[in-house]
C-alpha atoms as a PDB file:
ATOM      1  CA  UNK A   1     -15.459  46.124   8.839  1.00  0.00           C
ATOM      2  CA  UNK A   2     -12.227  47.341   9.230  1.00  0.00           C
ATOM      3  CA  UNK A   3     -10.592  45.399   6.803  1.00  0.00           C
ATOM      4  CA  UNK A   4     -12.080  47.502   3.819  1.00  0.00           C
ATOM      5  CA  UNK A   5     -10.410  50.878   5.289  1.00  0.00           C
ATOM      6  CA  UNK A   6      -7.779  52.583   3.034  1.00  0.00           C
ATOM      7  CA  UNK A   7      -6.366  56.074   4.450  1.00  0.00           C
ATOM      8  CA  UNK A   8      -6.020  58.939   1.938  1.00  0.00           C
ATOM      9  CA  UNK A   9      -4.835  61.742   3.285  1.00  0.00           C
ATOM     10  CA  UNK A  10      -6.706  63.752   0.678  1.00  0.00           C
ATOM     11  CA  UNK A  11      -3.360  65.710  -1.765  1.00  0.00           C
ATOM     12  CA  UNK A  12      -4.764  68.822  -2.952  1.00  0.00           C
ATOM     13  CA  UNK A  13      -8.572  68.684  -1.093  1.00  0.00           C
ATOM     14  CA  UNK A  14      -8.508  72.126   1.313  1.00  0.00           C
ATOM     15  CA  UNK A  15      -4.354  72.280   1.694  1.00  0.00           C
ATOM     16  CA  UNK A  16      -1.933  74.702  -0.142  1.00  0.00           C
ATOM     17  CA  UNK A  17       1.053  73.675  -1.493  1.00  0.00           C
ATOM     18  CA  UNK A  18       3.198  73.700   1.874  1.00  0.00           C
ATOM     19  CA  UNK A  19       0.845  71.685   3.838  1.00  0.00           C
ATOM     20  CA  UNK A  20       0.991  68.853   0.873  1.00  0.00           C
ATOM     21  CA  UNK A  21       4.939  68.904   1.225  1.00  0.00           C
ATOM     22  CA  UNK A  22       4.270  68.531   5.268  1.00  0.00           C
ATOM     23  CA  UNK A  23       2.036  66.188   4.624  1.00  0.00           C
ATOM     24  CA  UNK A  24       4.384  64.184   2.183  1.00  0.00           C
ATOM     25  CA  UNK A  25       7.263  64.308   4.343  1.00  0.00           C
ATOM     26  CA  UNK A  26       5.059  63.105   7.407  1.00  0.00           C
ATOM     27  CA  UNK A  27       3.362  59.989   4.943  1.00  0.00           C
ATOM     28  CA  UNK A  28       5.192  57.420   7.459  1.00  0.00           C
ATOM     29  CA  UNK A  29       3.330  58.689  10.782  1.00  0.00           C
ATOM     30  CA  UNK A  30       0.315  57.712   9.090  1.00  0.00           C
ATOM     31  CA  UNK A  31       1.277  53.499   9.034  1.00  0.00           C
ATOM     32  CA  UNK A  32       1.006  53.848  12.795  1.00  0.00           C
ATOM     33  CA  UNK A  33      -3.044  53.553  12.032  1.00  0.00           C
ATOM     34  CA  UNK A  34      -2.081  50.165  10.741  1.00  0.00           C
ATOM     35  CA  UNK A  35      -4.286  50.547   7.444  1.00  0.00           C
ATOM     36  CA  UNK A  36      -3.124  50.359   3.708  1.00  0.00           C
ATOM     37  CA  UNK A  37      -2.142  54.093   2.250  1.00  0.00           C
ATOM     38  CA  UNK A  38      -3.568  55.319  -0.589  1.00  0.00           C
ATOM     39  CA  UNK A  39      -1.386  58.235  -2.431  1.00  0.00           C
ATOM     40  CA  UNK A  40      -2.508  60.578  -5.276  1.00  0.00           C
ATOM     41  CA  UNK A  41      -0.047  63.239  -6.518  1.00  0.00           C
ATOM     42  CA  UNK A  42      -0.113  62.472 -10.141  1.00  0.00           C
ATOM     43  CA  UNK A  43       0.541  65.432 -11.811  1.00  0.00           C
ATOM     44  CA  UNK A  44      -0.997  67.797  -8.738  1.00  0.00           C
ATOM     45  CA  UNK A  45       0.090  71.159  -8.112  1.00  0.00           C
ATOM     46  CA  UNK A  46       2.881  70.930  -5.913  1.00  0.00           C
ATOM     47  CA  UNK A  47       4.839  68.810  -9.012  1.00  0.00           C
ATOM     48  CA  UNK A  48       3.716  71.824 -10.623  1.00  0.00           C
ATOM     49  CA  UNK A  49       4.738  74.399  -8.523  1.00  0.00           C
ATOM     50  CA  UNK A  50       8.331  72.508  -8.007  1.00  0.00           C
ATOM     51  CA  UNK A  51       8.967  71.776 -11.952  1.00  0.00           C
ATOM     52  CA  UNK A  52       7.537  75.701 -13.142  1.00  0.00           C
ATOM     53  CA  UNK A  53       5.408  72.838 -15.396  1.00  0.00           C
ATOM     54  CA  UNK A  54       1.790  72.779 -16.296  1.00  0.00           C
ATOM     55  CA  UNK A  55      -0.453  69.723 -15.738  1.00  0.00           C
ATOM     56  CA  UNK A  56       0.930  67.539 -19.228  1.00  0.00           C
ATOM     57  CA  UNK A  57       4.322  68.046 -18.290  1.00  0.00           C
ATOM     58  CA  UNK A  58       4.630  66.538 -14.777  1.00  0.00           C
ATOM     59  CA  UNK A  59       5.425  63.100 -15.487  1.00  0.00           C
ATOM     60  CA  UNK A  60       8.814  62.847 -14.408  1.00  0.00           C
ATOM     61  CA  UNK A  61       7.911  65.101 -10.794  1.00  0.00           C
ATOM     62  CA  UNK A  62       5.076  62.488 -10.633  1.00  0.00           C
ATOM     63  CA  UNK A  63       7.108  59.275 -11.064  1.00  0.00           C
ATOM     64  CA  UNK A  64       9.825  60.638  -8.487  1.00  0.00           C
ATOM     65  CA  UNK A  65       6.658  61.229  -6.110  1.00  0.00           C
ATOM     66  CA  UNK A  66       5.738  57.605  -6.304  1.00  0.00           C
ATOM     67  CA  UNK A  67       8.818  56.202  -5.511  1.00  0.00           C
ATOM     68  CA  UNK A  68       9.266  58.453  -2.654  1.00  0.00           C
ATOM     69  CA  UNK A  69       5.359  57.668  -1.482  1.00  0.00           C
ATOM     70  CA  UNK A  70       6.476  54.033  -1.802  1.00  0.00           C
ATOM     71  CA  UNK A  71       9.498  54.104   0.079  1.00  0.00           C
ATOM     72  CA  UNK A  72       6.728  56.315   3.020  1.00  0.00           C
ATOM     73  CA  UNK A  73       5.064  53.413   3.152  1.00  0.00           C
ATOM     74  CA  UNK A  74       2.389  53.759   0.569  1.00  0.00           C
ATOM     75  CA  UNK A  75       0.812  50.536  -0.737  1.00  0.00           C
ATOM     76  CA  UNK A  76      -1.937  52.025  -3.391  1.00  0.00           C
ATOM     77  CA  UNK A  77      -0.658  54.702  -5.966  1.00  0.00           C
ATOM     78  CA  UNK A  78      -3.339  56.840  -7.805  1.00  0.00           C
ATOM     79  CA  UNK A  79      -1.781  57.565 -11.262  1.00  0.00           C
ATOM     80  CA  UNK A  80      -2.498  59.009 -14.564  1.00  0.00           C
ATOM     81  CA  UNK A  81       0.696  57.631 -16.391  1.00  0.00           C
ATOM     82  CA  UNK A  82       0.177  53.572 -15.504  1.00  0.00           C
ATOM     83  CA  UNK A  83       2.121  52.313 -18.119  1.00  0.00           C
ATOM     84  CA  UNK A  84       5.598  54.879 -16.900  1.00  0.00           C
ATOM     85  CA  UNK A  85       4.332  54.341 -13.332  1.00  0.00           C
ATOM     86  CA  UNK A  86       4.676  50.838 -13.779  1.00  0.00           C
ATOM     87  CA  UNK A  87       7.981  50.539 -14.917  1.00  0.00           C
ATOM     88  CA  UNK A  88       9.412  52.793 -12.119  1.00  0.00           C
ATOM     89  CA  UNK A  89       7.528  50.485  -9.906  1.00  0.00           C
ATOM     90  CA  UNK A  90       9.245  47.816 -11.847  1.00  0.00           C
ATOM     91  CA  UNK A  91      12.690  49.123 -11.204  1.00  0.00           C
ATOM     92  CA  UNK A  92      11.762  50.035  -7.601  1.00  0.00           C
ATOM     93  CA  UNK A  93      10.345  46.252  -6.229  1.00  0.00           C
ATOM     94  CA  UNK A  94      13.588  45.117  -8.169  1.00  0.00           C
ATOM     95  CA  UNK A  95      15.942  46.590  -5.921  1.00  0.00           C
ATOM     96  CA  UNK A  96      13.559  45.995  -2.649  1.00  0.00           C
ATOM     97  CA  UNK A  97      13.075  42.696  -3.722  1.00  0.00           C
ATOM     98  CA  UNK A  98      17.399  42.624  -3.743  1.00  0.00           C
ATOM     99  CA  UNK A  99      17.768  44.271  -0.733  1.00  0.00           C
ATOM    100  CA  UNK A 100      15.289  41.749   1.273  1.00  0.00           C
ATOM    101  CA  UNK A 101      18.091  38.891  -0.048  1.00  0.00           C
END
């Protein structure tokens, strides 16, 4: 059934690093399917490419990547850092949760 759909549009899988940026910027067009997005940029290559860091050191390009997949519309993040993921996430329902007031 359709209620057991999640879209991932796949980071990484057959694209180079400009059609993951296009792809980032363009997250939002994907909600018009009207099923839950699933985003996985942890540490991938195009924090990598961005930062001039390898894999260990992209924490900080993958946090900012989850708050701006959040604020595309993304309800599921896949992570590698869950406990730092979770306190941006912390930080970033705080101030939706504010804004909703």
């Amino acid at each position: 059934s359709t209620d057991r759909i999640i879209l991932d549009p796949g980071f990484g899988f057959a694209k180079n690093t400009q059609h993951n940026y296009e792809l980032f910027k363009r997250l939002p067009e994907l909600l018009n399917l009207q099923y839950p997005l699933l985003v996985g940029v942890s540490r991938k290559s195009m924090v990598g490419h961005i930062l001039n860091q390898p894999v260990d050191q992209r924490l900080y390009g993958s946090l900012a990547l989850a708050v701006m997949a959040l604020e595309r519309g993304a309800k599921i993040l896949r992570v590698h850092d869950v406990e730092q993921t979770m306190d941006v996430l912390k930080i970033f329902n705080a101030v939706q949760s504010s804004a909703k007031e």
